[in-house]
Protein backbone atom coordinates (compact mmCIF):
# COMPACT_ATOMS: atom_id res chain seq x y z
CA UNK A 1 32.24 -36.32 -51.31
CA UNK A 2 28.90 -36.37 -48.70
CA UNK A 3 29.44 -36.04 -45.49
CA UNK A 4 26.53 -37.19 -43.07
CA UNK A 5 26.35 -36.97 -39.60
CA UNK A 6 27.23 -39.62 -37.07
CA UNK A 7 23.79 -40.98 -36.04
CA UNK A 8 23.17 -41.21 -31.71
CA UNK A 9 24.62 -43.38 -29.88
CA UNK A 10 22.74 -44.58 -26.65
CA UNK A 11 19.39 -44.18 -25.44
CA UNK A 12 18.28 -40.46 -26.30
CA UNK A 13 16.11 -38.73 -23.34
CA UNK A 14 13.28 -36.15 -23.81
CA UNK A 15 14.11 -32.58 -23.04
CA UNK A 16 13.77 -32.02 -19.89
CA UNK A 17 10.56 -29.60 -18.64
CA UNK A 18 11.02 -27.18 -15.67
CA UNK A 19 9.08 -28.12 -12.66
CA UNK A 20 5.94 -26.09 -12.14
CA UNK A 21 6.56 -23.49 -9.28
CA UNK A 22 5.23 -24.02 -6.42
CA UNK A 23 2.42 -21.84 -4.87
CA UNK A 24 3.56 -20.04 -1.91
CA UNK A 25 1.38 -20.21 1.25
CA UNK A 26 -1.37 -17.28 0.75
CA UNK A 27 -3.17 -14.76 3.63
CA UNK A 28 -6.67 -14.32 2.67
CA UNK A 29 -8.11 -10.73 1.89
CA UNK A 30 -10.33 -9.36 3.92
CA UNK A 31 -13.89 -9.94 4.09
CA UNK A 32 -16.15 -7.85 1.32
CA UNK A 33 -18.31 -6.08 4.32
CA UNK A 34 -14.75 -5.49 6.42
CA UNK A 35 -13.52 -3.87 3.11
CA UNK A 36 -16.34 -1.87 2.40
CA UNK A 37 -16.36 -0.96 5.79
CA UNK A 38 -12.62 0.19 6.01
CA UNK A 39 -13.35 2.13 2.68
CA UNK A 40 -15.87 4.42 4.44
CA UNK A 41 -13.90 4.90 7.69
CA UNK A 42 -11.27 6.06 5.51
CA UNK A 43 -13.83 8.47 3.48
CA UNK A 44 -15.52 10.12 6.76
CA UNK A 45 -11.55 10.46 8.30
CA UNK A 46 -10.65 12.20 4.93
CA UNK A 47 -14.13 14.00 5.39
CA UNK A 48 -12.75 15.16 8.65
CA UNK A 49 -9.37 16.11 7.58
CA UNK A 50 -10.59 18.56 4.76
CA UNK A 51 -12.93 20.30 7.64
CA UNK A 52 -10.79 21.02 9.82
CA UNK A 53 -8.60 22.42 7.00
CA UNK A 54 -11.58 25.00 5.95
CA UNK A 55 -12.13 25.91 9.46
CA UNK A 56 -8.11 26.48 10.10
CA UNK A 57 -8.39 28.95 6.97
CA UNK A 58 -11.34 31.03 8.78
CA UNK A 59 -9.98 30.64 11.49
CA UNK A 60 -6.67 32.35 9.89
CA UNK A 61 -8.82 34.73 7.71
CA UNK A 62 -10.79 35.91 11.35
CA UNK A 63 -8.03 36.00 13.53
CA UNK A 64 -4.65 36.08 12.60
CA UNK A 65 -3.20 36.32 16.08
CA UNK A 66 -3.87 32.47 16.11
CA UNK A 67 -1.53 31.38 13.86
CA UNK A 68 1.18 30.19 16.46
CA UNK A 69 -1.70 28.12 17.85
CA UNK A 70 -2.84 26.45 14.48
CA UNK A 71 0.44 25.63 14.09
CA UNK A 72 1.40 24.22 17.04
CA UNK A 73 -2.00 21.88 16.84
CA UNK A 74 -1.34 21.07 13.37
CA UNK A 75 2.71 20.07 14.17
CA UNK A 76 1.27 17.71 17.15
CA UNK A 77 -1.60 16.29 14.41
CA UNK A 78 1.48 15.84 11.70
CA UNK A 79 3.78 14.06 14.13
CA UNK A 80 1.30 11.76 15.46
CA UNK A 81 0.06 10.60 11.76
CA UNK A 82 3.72 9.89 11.17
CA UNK A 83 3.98 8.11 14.37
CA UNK A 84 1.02 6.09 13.78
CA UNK A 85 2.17 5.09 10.48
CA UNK A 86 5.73 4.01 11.83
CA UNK A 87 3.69 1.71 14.48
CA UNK A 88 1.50 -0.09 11.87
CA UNK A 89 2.23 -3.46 11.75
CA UNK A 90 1.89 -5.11 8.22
């Protein structure tokens, strides 16, 4: 004995496709010359940083005696970096 299935009753509907997502409202970038321009503030600050670094290690090779001071400066210097990355607003 064959068994065969019970054709559809009713009208038979398409599968159903999921709606495209919707693009989300976008900030532009910034400009190519304010980029660029950010990129080499941030390269001469860096610049910066790494001198003052080399002089704080002659200074510390010269004159040890200073070392309370170097520290001091370079606890005020870490403290405001943190604080000015805490204030940054996105």
């Amino acid at each position: 004995m064959t068994t065969h299935p019970n054709p559809p009753t009713g009208p038979t509907q398409p599968p159903a496709t999921p709606a495209a997502p919707q693009p989300g409202p976008t900030t532009p970038g910034p400009a190519p010359a304010e980029a660029s321009l950010r990129r080499l503030v941030i390269g001469v600050l860096a610049g910066l940083v790494v001198l003052a670094a080399l002089f704080a290690f002659y200074v510390l090779l010269e004159h040890p005696k200073a070392l309370p001071a170097l520290a001091g400066v370079s606890a005020l210097f870490t403290i405001g970096g943190f604080a000015l990355l805490a204030n940054r607003r996105p």
